[in-house]
C-alpha atoms as a PDB file:
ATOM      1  CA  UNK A   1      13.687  -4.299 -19.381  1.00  0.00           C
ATOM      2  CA  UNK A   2      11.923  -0.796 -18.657  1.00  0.00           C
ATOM      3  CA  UNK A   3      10.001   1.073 -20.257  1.00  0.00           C
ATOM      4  CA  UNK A   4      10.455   4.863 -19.985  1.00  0.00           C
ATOM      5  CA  UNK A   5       7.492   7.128 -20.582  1.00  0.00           C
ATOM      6  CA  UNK A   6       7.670  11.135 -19.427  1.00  0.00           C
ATOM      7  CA  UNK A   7       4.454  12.635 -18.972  1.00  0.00           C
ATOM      8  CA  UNK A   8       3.046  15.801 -17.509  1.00  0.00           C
ATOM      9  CA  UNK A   9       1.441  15.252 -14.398  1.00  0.00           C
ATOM     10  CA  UNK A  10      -1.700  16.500 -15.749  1.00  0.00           C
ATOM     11  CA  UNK A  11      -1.784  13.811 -18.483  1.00  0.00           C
ATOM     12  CA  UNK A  12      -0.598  11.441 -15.940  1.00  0.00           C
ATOM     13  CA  UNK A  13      -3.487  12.022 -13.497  1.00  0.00           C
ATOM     14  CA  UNK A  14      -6.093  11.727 -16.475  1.00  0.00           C
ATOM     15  CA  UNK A  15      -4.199   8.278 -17.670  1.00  0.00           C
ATOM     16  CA  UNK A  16      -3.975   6.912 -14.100  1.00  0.00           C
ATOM     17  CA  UNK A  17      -7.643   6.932 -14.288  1.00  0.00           C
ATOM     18  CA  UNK A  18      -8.217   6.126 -17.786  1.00  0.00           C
ATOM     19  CA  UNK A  19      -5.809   2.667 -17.786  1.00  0.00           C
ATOM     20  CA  UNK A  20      -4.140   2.316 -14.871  1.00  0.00           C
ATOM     21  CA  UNK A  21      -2.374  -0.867 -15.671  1.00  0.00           C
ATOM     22  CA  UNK A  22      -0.107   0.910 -18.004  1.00  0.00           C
ATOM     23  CA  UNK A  23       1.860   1.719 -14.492  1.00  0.00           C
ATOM     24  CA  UNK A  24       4.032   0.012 -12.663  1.00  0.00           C
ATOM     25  CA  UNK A  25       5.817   2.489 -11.044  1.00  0.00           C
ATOM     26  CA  UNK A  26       5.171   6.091 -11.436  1.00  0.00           C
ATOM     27  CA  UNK A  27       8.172   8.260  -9.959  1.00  0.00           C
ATOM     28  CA  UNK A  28       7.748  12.372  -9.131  1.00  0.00           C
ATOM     29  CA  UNK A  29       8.594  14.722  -7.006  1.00  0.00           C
ATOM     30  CA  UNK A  30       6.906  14.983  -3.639  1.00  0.00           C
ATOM     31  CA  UNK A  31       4.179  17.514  -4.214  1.00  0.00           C
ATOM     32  CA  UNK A  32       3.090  15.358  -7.450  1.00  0.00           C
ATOM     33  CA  UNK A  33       3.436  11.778  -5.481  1.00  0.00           C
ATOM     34  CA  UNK A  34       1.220  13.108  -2.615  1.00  0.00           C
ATOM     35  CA  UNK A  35      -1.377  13.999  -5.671  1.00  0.00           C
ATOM     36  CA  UNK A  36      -1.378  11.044  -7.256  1.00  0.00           C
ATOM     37  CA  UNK A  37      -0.908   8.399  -4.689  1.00  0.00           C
ATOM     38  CA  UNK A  38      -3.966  10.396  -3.240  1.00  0.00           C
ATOM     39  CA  UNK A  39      -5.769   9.593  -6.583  1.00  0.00           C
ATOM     40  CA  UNK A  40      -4.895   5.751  -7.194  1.00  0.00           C
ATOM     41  CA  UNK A  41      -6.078   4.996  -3.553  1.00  0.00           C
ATOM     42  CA  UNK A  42      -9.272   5.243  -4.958  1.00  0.00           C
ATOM     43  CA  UNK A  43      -8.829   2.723  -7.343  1.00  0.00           C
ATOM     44  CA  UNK A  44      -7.773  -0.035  -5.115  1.00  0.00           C
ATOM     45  CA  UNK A  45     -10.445   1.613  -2.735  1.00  0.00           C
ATOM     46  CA  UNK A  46      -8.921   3.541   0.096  1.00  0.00           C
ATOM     47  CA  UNK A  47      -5.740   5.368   0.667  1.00  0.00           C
ATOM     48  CA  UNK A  48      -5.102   2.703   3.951  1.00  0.00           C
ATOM     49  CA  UNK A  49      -3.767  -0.010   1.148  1.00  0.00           C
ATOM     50  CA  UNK A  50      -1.257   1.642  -0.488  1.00  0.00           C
ATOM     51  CA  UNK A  51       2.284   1.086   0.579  1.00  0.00           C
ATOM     52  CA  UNK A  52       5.395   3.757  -0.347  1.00  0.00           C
ATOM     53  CA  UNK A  53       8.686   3.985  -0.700  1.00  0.00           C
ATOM     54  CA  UNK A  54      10.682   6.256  -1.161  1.00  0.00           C
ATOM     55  CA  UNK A  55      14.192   5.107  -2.894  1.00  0.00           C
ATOM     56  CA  UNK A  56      17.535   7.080  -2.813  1.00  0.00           C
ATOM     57  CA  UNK A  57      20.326   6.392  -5.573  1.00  0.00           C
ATOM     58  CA  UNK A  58      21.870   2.966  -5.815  1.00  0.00           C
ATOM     59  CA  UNK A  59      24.395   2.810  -2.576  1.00  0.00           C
ATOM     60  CA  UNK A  60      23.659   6.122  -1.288  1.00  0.00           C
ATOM     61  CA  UNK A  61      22.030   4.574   1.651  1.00  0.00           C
ATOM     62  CA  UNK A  62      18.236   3.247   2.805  1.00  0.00           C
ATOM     63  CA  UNK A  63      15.167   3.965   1.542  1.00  0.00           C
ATOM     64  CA  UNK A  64      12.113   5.539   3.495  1.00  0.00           C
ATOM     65  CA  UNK A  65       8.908   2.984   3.407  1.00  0.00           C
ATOM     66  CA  UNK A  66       5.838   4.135   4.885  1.00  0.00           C
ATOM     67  CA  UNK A  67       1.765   4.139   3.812  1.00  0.00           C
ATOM     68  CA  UNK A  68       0.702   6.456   1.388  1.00  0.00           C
ATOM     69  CA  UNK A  69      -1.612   7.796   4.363  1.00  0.00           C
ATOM     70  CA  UNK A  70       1.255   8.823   6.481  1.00  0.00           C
ATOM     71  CA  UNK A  71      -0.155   8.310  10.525  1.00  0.00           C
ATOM     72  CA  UNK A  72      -3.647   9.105  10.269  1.00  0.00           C
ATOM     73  CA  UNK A  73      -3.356  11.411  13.196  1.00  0.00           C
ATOM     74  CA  UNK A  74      -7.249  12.296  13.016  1.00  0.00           C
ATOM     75  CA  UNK A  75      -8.212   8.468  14.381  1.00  0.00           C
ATOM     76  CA  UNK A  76      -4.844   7.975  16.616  1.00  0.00           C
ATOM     77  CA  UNK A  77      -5.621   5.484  19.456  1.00  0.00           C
ATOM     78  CA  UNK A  78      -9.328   4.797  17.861  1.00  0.00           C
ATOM     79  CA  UNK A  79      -8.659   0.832  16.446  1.00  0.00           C
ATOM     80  CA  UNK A  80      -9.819   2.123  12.912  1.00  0.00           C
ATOM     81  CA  UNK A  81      -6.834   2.610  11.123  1.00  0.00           C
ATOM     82  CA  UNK A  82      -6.200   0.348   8.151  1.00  0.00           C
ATOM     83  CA  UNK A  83      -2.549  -1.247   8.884  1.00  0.00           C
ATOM     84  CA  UNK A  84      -2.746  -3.269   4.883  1.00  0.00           C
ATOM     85  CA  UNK A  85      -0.482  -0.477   3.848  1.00  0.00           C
ATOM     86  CA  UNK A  86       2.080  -0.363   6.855  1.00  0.00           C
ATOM     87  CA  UNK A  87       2.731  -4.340   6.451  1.00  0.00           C
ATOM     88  CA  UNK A  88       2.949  -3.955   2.759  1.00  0.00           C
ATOM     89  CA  UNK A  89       5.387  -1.114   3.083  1.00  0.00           C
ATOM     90  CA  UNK A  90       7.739  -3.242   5.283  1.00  0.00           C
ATOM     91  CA  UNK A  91       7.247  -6.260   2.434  1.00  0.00           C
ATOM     92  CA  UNK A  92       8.551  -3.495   0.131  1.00  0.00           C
ATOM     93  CA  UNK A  93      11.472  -2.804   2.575  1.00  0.00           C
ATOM     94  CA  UNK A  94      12.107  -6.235   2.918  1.00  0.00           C
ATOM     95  CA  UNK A  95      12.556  -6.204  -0.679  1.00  0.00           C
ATOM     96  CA  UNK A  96      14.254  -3.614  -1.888  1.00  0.00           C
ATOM     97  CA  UNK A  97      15.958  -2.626   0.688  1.00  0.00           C
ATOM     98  CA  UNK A  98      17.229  -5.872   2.751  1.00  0.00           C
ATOM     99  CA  UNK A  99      16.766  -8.268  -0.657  1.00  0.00           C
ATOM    100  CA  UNK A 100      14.168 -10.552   1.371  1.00  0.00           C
ATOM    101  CA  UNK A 101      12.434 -11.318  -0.947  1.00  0.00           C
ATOM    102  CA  UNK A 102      10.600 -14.800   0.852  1.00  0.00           C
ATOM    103  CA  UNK A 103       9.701 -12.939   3.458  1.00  0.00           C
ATOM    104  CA  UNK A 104       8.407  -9.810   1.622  1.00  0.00           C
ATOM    105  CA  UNK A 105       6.498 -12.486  -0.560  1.00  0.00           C
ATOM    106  CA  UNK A 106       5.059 -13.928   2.726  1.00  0.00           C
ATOM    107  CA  UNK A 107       3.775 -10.602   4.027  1.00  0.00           C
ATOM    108  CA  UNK A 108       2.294  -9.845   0.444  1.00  0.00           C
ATOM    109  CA  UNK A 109       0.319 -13.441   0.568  1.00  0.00           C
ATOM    110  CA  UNK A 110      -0.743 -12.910   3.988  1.00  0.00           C
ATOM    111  CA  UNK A 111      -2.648  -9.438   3.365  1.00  0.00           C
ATOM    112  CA  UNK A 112      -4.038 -11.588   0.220  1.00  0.00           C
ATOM    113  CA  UNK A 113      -5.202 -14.202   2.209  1.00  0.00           C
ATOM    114  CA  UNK A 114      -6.665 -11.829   5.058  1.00  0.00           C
ATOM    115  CA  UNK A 115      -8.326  -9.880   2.194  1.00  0.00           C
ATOM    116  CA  UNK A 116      -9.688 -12.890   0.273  1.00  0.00           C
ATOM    117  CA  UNK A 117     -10.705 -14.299   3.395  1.00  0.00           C
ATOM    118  CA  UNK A 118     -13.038 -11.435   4.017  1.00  0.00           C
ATOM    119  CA  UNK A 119     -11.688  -9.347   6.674  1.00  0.00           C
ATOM    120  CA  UNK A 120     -12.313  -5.555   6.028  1.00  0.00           C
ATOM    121  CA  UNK A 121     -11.303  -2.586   8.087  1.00  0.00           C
ATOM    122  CA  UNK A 122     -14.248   0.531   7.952  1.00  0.00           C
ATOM    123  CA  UNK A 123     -12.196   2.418   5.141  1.00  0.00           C
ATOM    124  CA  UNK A 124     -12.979  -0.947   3.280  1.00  0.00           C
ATOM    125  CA  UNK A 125     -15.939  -2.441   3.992  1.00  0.00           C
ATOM    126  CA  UNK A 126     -18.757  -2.511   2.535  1.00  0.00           C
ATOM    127  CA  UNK A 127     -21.402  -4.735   4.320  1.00  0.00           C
ATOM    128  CA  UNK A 128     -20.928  -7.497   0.886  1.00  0.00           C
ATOM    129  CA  UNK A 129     -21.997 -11.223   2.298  1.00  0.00           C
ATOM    130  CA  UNK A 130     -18.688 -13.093   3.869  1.00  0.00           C
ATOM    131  CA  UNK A 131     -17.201  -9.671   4.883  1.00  0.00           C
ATOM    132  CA  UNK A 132     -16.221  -9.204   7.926  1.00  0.00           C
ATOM    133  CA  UNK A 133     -15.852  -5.885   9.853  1.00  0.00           C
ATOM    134  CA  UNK A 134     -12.395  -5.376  11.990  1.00  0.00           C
ATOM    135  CA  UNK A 135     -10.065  -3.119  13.580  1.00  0.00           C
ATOM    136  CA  UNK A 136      -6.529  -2.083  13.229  1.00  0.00           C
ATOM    137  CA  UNK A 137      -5.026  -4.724  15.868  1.00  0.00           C
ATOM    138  CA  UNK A 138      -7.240  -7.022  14.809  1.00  0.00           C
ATOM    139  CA  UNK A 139      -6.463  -6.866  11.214  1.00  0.00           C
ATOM    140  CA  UNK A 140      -2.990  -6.774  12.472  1.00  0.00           C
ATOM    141  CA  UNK A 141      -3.388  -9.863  13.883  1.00  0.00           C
ATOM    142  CA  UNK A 142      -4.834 -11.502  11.302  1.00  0.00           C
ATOM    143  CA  UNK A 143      -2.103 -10.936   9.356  1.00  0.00           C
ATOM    144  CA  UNK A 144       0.264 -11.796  11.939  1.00  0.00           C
ATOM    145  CA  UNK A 145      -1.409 -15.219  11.967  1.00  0.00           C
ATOM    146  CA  UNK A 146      -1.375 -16.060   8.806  1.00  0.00           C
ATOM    147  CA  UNK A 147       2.623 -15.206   8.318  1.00  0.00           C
ATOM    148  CA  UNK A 148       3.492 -17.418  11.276  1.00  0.00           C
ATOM    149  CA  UNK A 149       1.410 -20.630  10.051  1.00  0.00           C
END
């Protein structure tokens, strides 16, 4: 039920661009992931929502989930940190790793909802009407809230 497709990453970079819904996974080494994850966060807006993962072989052990935007150590400690891509990297480790797949749908509906309710951290926002500007813990906590009810 896949479909393959090899491309140079050069291609690749100009088609992520061109149609990105042609993707929905796009696997490469390191040095070409960090490239193009780089590139899509700007297409969903900011590198702070895009989770990662990165898988080993079937039964060799876990996988490594983390945001594309590793730990931000230039705003450590500062509240402005966008954690959309840390909670969405655990729904994808609930997923593929632990086969949770209620519970990764939960966290998934719960960034939605924070999202569609207008919460935005700074990376985000952009001043629209019914936005509403807010920090890491607080956009943590949103979240949080949302799971739990």
């Amino acid at each position: 039920d896949v479909e393959l497709s090899h491309m140079y990453v050069d291609n690749a970079a100009m088609q992520l661009i061109r149609w990105p819904k042609q993707f929905d996974v796009i696997v490469t080494g390191n040095i070409f992931g960090d490239i193009l994850s780089d590139e899509a966060s700007m297409l969903v807006g900011s590198l702070g929502m895009l989770p990662s993962a990165s898988l080993p072989s079937p039964g060799s052990g876990p996988g490594v989930f983390e945001p594309c935007h590793g730990s931000a150590p230039d705003i450590a400690g500062e509240d402005k940190a966008n954690p959309l891509a840390m909670i969405l990297s655990a729904a994808m480790m609930l997923r593929y790793d632990l086969g949770r797949e209620k519970e990764a749908d939960a966290l998934e509906a719960a960034v939605s909802a924070a999202l569609d309710k207008g919460y935005r951290t700074a990376d985000i926002y952009d001043e629209s009407e019914g936005t509403k500007l807010v920090g890491c813990e607080e956009m943590g906590k949103l979240v949080q809230e949302i799971v739990a009810n």
